[in-house]
C-alpha atoms as a PDB file:
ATOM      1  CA  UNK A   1      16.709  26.843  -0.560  1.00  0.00           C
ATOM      2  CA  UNK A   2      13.789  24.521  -0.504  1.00  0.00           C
ATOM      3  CA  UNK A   3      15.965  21.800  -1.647  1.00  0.00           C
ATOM      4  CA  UNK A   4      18.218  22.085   0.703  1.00  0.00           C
ATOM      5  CA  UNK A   5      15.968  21.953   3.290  1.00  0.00           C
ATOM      6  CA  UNK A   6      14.716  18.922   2.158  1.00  0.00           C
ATOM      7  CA  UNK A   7      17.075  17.125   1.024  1.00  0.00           C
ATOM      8  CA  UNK A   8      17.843  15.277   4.281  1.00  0.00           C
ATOM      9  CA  UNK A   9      15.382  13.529   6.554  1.00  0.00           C
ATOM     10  CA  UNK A  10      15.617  15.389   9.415  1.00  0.00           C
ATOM     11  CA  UNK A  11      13.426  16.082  12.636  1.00  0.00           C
ATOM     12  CA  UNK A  12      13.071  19.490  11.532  1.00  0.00           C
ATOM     13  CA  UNK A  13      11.347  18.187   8.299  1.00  0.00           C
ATOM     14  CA  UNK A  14       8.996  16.040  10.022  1.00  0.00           C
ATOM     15  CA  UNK A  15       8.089  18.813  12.538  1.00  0.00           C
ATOM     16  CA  UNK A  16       7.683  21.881   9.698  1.00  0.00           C
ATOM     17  CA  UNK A  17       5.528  19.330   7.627  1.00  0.00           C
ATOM     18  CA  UNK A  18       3.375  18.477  10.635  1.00  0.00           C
ATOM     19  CA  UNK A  19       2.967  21.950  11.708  1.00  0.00           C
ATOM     20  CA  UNK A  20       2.521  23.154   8.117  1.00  0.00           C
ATOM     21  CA  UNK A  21      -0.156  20.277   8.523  1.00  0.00           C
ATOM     22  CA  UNK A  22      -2.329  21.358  11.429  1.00  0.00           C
ATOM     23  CA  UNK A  23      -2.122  25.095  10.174  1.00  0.00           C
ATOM     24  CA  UNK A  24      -3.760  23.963   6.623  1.00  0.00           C
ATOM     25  CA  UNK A  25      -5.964  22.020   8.472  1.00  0.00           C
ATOM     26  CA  UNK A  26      -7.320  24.060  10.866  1.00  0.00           C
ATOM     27  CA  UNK A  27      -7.467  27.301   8.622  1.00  0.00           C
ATOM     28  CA  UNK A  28      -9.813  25.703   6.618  1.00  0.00           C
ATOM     29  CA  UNK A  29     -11.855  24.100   9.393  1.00  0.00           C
ATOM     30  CA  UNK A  30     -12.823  27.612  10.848  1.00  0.00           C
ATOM     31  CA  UNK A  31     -14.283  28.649   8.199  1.00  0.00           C
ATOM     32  CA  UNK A  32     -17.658  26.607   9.656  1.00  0.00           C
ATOM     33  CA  UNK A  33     -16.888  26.681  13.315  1.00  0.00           C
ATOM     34  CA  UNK A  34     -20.202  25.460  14.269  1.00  0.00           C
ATOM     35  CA  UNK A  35     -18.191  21.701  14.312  1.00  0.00           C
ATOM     36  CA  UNK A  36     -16.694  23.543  17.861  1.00  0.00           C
ATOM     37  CA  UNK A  37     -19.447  23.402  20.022  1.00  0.00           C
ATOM     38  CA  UNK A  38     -20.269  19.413  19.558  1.00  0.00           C
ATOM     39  CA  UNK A  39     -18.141  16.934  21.581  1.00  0.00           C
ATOM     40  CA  UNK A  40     -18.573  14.710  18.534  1.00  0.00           C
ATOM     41  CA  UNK A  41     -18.100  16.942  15.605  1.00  0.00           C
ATOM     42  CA  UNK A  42     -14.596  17.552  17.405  1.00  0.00           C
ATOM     43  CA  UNK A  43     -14.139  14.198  17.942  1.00  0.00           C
ATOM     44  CA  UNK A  44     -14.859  13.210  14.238  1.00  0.00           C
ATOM     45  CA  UNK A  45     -12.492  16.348  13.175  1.00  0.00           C
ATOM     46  CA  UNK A  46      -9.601  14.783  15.284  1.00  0.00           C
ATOM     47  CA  UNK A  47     -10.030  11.576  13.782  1.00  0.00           C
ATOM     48  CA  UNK A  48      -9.563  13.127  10.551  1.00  0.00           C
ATOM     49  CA  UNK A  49      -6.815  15.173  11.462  1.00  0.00           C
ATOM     50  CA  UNK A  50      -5.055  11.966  12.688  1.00  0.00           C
ATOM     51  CA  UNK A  51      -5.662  10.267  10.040  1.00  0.00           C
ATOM     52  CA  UNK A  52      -4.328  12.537   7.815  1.00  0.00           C
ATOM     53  CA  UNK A  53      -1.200  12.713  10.076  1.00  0.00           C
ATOM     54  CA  UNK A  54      -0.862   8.457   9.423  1.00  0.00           C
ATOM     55  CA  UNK A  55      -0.966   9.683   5.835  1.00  0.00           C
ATOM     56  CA  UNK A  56       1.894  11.283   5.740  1.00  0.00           C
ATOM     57  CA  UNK A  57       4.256   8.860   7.889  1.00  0.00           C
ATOM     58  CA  UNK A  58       2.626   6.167   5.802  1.00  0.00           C
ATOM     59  CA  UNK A  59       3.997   7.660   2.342  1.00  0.00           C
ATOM     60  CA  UNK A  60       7.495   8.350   4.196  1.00  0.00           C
ATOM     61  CA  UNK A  61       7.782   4.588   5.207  1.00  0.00           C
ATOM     62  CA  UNK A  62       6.754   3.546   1.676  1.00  0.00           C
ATOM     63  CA  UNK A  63       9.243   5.714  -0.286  1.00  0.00           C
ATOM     64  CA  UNK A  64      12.345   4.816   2.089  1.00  0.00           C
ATOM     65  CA  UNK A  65      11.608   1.562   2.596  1.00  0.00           C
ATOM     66  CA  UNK A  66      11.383   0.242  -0.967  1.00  0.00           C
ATOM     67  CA  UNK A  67      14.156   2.813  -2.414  1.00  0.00           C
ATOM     68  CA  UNK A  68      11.762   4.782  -4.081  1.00  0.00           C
ATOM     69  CA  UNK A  69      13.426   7.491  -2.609  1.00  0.00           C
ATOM     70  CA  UNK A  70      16.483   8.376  -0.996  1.00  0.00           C
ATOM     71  CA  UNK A  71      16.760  10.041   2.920  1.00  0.00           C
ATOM     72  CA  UNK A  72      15.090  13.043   2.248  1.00  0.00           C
ATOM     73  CA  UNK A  73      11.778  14.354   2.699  1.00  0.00           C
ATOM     74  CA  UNK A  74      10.481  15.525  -0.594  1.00  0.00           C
ATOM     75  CA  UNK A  75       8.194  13.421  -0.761  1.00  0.00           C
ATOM     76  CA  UNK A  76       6.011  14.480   2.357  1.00  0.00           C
ATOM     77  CA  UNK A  77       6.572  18.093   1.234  1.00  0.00           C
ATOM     78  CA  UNK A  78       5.362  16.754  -2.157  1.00  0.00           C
ATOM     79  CA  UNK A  79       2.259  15.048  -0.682  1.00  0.00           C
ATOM     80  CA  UNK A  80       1.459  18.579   1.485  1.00  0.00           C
ATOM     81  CA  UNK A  81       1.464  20.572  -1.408  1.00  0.00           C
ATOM     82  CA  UNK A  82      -0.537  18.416  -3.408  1.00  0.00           C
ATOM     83  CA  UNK A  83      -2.848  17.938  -0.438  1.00  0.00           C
ATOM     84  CA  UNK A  84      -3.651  21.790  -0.820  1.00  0.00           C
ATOM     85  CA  UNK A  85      -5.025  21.714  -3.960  1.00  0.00           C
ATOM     86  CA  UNK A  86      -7.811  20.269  -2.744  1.00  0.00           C
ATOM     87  CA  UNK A  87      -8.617  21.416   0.477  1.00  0.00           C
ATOM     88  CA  UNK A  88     -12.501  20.447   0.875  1.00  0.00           C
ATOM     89  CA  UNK A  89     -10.592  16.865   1.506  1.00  0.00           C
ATOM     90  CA  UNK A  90     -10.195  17.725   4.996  1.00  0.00           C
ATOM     91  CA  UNK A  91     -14.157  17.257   5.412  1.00  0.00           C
ATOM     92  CA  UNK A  92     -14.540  14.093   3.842  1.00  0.00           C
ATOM     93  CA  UNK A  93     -13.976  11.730   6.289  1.00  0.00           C
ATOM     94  CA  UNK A  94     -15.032   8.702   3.443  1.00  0.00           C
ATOM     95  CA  UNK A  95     -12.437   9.539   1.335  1.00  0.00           C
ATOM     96  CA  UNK A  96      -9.796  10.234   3.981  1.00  0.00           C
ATOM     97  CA  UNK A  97     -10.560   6.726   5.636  1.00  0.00           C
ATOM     98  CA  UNK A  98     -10.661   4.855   2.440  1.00  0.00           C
ATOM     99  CA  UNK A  99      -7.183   6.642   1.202  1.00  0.00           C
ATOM    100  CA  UNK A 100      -5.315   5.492   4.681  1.00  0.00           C
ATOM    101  CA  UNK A 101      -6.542   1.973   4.044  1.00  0.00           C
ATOM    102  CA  UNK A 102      -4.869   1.778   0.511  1.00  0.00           C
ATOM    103  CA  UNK A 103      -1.902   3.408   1.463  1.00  0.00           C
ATOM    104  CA  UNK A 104      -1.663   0.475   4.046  1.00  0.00           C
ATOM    105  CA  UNK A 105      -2.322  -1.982   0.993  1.00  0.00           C
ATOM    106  CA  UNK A 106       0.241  -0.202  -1.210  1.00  0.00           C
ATOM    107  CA  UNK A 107       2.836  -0.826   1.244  1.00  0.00           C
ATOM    108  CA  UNK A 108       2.180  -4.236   1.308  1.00  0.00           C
ATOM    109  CA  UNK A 109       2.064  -4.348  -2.966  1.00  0.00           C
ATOM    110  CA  UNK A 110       5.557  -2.356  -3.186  1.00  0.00           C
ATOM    111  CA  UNK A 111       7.115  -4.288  -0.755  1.00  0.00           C
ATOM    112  CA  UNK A 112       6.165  -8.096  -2.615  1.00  0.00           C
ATOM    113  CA  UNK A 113       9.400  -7.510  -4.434  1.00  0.00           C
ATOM    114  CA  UNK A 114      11.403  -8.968  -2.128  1.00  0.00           C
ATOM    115  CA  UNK A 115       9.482 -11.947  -2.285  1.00  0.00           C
ATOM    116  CA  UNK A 116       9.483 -12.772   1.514  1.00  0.00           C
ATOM    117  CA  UNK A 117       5.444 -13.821   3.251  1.00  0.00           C
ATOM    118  CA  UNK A 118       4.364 -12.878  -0.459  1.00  0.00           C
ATOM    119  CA  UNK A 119       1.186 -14.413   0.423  1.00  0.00           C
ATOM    120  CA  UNK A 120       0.405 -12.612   3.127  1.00  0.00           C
ATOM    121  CA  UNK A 121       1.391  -9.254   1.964  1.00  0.00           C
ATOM    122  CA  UNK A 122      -1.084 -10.193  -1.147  1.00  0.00           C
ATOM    123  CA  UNK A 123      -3.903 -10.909   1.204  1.00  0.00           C
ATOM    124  CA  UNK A 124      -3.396  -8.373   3.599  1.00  0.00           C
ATOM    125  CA  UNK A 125      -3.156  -6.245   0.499  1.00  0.00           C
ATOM    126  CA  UNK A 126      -6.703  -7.397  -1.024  1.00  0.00           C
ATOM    127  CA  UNK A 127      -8.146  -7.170   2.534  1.00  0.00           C
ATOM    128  CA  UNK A 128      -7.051  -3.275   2.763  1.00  0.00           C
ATOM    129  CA  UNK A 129      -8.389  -2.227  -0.604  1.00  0.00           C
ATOM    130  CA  UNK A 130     -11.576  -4.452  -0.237  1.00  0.00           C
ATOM    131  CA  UNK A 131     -11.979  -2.168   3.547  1.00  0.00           C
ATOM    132  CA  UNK A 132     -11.606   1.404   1.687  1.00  0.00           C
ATOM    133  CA  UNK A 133     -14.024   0.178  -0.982  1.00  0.00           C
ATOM    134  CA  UNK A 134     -16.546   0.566   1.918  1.00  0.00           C
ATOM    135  CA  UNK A 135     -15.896   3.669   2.987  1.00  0.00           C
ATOM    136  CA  UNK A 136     -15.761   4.382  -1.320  1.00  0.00           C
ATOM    137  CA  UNK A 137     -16.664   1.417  -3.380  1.00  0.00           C
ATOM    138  CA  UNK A 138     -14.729   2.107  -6.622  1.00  0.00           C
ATOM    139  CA  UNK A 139     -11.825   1.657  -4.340  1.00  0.00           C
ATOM    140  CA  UNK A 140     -12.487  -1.563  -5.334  1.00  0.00           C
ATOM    141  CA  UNK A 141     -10.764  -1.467  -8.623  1.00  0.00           C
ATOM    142  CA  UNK A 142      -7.344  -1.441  -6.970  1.00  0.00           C
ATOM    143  CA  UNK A 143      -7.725  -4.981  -6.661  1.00  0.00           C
ATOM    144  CA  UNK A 144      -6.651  -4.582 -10.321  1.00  0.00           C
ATOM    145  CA  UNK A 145      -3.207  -3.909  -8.775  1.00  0.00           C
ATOM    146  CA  UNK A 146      -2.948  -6.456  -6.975  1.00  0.00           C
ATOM    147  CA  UNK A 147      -3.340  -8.750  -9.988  1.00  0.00           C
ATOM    148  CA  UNK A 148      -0.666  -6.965 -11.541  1.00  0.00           C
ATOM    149  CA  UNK A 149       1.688  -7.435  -8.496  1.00  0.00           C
ATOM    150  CA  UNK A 150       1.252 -11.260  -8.665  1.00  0.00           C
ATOM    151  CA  UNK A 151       1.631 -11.044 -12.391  1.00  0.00           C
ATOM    152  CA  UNK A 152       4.780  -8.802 -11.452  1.00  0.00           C
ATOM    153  CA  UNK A 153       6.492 -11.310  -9.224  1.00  0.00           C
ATOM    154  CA  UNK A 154       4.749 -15.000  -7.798  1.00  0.00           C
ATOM    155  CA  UNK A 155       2.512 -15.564 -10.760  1.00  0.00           C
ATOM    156  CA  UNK A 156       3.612 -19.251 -11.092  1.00  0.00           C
ATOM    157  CA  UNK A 157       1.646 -20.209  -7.664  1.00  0.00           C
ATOM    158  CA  UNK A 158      -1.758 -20.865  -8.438  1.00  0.00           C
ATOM    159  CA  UNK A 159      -2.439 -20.315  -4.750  1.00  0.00           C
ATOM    160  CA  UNK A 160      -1.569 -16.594  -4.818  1.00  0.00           C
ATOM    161  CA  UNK A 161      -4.384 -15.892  -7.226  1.00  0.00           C
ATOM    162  CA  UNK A 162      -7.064 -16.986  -5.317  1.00  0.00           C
ATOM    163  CA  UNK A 163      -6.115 -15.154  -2.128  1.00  0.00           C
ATOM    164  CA  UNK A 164      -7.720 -11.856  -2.891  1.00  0.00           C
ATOM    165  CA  UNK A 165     -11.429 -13.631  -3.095  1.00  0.00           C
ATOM    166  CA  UNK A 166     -10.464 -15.410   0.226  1.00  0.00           C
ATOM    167  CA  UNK A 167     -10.220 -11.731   1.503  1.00  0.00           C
ATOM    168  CA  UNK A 168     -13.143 -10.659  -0.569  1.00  0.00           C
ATOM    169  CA  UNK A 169     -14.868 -13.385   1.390  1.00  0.00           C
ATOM    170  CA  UNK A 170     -13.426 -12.321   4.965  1.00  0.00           C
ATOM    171  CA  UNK A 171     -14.697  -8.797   4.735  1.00  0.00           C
ATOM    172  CA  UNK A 172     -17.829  -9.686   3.344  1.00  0.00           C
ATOM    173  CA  UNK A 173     -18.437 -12.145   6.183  1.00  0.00           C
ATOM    174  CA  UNK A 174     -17.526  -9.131   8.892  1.00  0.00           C
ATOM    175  CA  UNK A 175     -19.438  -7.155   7.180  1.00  0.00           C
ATOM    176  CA  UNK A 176     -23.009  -8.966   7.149  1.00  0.00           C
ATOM    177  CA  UNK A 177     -21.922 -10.123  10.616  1.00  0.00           C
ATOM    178  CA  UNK A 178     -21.194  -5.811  11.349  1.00  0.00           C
ATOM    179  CA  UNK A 179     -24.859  -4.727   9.624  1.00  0.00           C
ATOM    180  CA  UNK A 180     -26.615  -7.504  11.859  1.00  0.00           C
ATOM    181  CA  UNK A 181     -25.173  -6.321  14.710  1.00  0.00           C
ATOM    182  CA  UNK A 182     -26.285  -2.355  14.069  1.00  0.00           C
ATOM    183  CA  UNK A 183     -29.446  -3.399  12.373  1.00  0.00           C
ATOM    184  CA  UNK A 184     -28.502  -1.600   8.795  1.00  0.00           C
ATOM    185  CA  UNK A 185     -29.424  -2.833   5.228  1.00  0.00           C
ATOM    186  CA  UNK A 186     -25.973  -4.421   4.140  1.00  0.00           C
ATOM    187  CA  UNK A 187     -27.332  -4.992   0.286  1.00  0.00           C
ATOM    188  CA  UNK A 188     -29.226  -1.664   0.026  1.00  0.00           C
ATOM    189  CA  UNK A 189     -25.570   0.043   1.182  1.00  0.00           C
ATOM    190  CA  UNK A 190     -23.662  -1.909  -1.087  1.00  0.00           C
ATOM    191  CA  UNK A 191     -26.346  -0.862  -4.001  1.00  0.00           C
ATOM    192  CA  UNK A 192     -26.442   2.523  -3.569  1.00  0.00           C
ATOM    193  CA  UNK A 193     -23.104   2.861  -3.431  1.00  0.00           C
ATOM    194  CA  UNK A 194     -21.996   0.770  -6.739  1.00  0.00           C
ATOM    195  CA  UNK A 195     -23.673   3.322  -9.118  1.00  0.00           C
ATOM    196  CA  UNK A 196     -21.442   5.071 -12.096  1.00  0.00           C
ATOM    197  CA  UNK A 197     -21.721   8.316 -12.487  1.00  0.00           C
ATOM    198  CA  UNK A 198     -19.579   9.372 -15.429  1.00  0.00           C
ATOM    199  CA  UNK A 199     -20.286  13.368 -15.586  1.00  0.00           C
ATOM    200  CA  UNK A 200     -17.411  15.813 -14.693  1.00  0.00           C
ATOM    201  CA  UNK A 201     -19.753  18.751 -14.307  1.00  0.00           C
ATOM    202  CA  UNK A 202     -19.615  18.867 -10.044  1.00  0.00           C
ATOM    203  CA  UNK A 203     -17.786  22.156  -9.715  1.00  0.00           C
ATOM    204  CA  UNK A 204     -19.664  24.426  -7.691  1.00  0.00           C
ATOM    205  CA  UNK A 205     -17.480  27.815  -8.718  1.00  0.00           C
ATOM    206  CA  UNK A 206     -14.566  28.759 -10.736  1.00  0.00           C
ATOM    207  CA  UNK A 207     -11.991  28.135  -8.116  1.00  0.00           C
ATOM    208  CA  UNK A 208     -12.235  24.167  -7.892  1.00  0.00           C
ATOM    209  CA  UNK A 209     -12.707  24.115 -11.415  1.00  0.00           C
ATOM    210  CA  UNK A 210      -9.334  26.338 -11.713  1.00  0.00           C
ATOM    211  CA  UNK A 211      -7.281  24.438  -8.720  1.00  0.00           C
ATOM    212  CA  UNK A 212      -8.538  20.872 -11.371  1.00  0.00           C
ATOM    213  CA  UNK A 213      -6.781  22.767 -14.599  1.00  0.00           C
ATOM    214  CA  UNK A 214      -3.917  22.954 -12.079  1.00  0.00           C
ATOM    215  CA  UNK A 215      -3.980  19.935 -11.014  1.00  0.00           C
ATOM    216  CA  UNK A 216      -4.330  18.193 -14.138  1.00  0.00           C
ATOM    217  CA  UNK A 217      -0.965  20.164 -15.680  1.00  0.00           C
ATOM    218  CA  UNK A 218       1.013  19.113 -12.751  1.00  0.00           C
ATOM    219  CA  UNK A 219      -0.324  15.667 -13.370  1.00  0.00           C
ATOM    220  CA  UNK A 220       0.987  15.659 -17.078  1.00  0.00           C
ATOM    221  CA  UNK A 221       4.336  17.127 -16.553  1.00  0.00           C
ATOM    222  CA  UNK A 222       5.263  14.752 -13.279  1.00  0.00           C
ATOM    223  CA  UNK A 223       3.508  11.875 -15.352  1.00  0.00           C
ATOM    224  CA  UNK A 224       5.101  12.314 -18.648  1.00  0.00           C
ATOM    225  CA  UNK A 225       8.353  12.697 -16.839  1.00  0.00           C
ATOM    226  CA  UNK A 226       8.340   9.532 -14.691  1.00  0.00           C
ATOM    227  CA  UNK A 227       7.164   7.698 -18.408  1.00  0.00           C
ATOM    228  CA  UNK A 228      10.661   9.195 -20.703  1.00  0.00           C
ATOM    229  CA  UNK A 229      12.819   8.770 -17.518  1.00  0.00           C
ATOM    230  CA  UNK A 230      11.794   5.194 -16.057  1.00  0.00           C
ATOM    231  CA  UNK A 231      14.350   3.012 -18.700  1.00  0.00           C
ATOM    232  CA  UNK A 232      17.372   4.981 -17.260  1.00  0.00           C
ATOM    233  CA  UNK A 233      16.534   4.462 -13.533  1.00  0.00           C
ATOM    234  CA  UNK A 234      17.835   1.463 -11.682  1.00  0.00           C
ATOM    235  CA  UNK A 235      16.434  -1.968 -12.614  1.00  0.00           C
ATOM    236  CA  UNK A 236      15.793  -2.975  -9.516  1.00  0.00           C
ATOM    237  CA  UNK A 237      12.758  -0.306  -9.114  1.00  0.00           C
ATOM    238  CA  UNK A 238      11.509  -0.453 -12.431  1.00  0.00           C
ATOM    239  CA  UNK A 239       8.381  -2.907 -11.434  1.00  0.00           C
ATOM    240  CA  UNK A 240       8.255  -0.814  -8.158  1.00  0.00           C
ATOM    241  CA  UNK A 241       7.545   2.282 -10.527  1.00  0.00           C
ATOM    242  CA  UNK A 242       5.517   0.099 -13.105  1.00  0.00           C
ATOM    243  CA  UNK A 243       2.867  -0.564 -10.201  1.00  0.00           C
ATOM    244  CA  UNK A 244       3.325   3.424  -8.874  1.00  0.00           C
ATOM    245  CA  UNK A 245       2.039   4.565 -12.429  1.00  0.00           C
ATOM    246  CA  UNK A 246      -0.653   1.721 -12.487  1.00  0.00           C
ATOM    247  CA  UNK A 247      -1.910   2.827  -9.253  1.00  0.00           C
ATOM    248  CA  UNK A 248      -2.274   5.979 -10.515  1.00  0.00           C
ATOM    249  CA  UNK A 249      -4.447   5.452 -13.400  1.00  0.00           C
ATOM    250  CA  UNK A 250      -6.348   3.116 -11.227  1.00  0.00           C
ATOM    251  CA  UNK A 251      -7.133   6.240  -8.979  1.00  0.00           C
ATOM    252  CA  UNK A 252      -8.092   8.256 -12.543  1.00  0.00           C
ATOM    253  CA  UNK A 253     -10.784   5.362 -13.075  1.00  0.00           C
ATOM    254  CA  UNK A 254     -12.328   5.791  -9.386  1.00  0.00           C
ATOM    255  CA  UNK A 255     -12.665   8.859 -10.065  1.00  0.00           C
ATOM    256  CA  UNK A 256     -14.506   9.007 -13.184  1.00  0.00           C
ATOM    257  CA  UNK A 257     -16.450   6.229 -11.938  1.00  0.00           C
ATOM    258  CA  UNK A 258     -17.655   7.523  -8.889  1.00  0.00           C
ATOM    259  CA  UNK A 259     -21.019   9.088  -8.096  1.00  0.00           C
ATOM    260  CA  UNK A 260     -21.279  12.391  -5.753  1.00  0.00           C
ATOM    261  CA  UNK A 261     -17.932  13.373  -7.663  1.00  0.00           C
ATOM    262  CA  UNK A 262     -15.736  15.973  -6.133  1.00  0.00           C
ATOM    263  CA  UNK A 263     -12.177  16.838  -6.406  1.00  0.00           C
ATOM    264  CA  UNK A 264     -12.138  15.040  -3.066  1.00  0.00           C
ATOM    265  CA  UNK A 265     -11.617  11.982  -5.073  1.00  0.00           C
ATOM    266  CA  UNK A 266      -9.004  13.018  -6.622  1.00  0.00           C
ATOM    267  CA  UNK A 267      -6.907  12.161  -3.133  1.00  0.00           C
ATOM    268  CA  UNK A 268      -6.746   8.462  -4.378  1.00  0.00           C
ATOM    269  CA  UNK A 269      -4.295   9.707  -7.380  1.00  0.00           C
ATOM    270  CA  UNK A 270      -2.204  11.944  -5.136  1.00  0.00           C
ATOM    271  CA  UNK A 271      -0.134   9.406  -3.553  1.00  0.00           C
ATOM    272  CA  UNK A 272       1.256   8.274  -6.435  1.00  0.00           C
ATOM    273  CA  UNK A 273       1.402  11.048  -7.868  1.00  0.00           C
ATOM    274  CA  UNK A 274       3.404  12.112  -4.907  1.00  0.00           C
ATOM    275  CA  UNK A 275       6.220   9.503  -5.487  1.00  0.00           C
ATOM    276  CA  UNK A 276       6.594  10.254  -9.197  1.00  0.00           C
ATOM    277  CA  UNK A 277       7.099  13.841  -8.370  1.00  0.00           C
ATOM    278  CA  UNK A 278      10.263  13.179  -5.510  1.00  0.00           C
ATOM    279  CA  UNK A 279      11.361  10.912  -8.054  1.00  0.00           C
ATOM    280  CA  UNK A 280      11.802  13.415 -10.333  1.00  0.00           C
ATOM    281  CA  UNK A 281      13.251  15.957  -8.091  1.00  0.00           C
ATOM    282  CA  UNK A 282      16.011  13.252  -7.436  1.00  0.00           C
ATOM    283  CA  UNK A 283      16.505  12.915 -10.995  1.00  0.00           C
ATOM    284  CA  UNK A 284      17.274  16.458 -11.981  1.00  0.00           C
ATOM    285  CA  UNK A 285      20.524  17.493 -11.719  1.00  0.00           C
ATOM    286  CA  UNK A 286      20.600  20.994 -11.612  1.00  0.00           C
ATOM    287  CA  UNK A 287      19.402  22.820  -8.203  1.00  0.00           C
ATOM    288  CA  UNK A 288      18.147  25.368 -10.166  1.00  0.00           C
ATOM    289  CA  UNK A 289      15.581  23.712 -12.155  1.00  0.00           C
ATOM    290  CA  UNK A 290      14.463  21.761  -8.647  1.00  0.00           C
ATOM    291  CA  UNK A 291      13.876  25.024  -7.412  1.00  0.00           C
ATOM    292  CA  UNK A 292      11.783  26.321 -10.079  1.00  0.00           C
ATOM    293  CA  UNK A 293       9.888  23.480  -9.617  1.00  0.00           C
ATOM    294  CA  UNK A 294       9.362  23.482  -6.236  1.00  0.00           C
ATOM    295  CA  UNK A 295       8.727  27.097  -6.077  1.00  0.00           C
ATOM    296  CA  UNK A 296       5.316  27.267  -8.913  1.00  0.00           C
ATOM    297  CA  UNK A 297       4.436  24.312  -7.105  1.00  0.00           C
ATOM    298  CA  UNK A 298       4.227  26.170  -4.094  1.00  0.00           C
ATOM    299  CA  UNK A 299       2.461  29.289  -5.504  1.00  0.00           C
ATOM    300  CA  UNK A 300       0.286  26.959  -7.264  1.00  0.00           C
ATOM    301  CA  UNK A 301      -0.727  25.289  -3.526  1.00  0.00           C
ATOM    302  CA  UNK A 302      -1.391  28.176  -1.961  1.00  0.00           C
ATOM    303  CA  UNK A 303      -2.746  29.967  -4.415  1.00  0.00           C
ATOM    304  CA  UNK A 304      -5.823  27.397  -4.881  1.00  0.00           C
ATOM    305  CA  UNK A 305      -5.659  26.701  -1.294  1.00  0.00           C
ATOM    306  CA  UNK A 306      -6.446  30.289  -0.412  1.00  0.00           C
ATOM    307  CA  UNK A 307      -9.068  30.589  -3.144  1.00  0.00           C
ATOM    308  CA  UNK A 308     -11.214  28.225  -2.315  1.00  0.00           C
ATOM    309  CA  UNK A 309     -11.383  29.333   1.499  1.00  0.00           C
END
């Protein structure tokens, strides 16, 4: 049933995703309503919520766009259920703001194949990932894919190479020219930020610990699929994929990397994630085995969802 719901992009897709959005969202925001009584604290909630909302139109335009996907909308439903696992995500407004930015970079990155304003989807690329590595600064190792998208498709122009440090070099100059204006330490925030912290012993009780075994087993069966599967999908989005799974282990590396550590990080490696796992509903043949699927994917959301509330 849940395929069939899905299986077309519809209105009513878009609108049971969003509402299934601001439910999720809001459940788990009452559970400290002291956020209610501050115009600002409501404010900064909204923001989130919006850009959460971005997130998910983002991912659709990404997918359909570069035929990663046909017209259907698994791979929002995907990215929901995914998004559940981890719910304490909807109070990290770092992390949220950094993830928007690199969807907005990946979009550029997936869509270089078609080789048209390559350099400025390259810099435009750099300039996104080098503006979420502010908000978390191991972000900044997605530059790595960007590298690997020139190397993919316009390596033979020397030019396209150097672009990225000409962005480096834009947002560093806004930057300074941003902590003058608000009077802030620009080197000390850089500094305390760039710190590796490579301990995986965060979890605070048995439930995030439990919804990161989860997690981690969806990650290997979606994963290991997309890897046996890739030579028999269409040639033409083979690099597409190539820089999908890249991204992803790129996202593992932030988020060993990264100090504070939460499964909050691990938002960076759901996006990708997310397209391998539409992809490989689209691949099965047999409804029944989608279904299963879906269905202990569901039960899987909610049930860490729930636990952790």
């Amino acid at each position: 049933m849940i395929t069939s719901v899905f299986k077309k992009s519809t209105p009513l897709n878009y609108s049971l995703v969003v509402i299934l959005i601001l439910v999720f969202f809001f459940l788990f925001q009452i559970q400290e309503p002291s956020w209610m009584s501050s115009y600002f604290s409501a404010f900064e909630k909204i923001s989130l919520l919006c850009f959460v909302l971005a997130s998910f139109f983002l991912i659709n335009f990404i997918v359909k766009k570069n035929g990663l996907n046909k017209d259907n909308g698994y791979a929002i439903f995907f990215y929901l259920l995914l998004l559940l696992f981890f719910p304490t995500i909807f109070t990290n407004p770092n992390v949220i703001y950094a993830n928007f930015f690199l969807l907005l970079a990946l979009r550029r990155l997936i869509s270089l194949q078609s080789l048209k304003a390559s350099k400025e989807k390259i810099f435009d690329a750099s300039f996104w990932i080098l503006v979420a590595s502010l908000f978390q600064f191991w972000c900044i190792l997605f530059l790595i894919l960007v590298f690997i998208s020139i190397i993919f498709h316009v390596s033979r122009d020397y030019r396209n190479w150097v672009l990225p440090f000409i962005a480096l070099l834009g947002v560093a100059l806004l930057f300074v020219t941003t902590s003058l204006m608000f009077n802030f330490d620009a080197i000390k925030f850089i500094q305390d930020r760039a710190v590796i912290d490579l301990r995986i012993d965060y979890f605070k009780n048995n439930y995030e610990n439990g919804a990161f075994s989860i997690y981690v087993a969806v990650v290997l069966f979606f994963l290991v699929s997309m890897l046996t599967t890739l030579s028999n999908r269409p040639q033409i989005v083979h690099t597409s994929y190539k820089k999908v799974i890249a991204c992803f282990f790129i996202a593992v590396f932030v988020f060993i990397l990264s100090p504070n550590k939460s499964n909050d990080l691990l938002l960076f490696s759901i996006t990708p994630l997310t397209i391998m796992a539409s992809s490989h509903i689209e691949y099965m043949q047999q409804k029944l085995n989608k279904e299963i699927v879906f269905y202990v994917l569901i039960c899987c959301s909610l049930f860490t969802f729930f636990s952790q509330l």
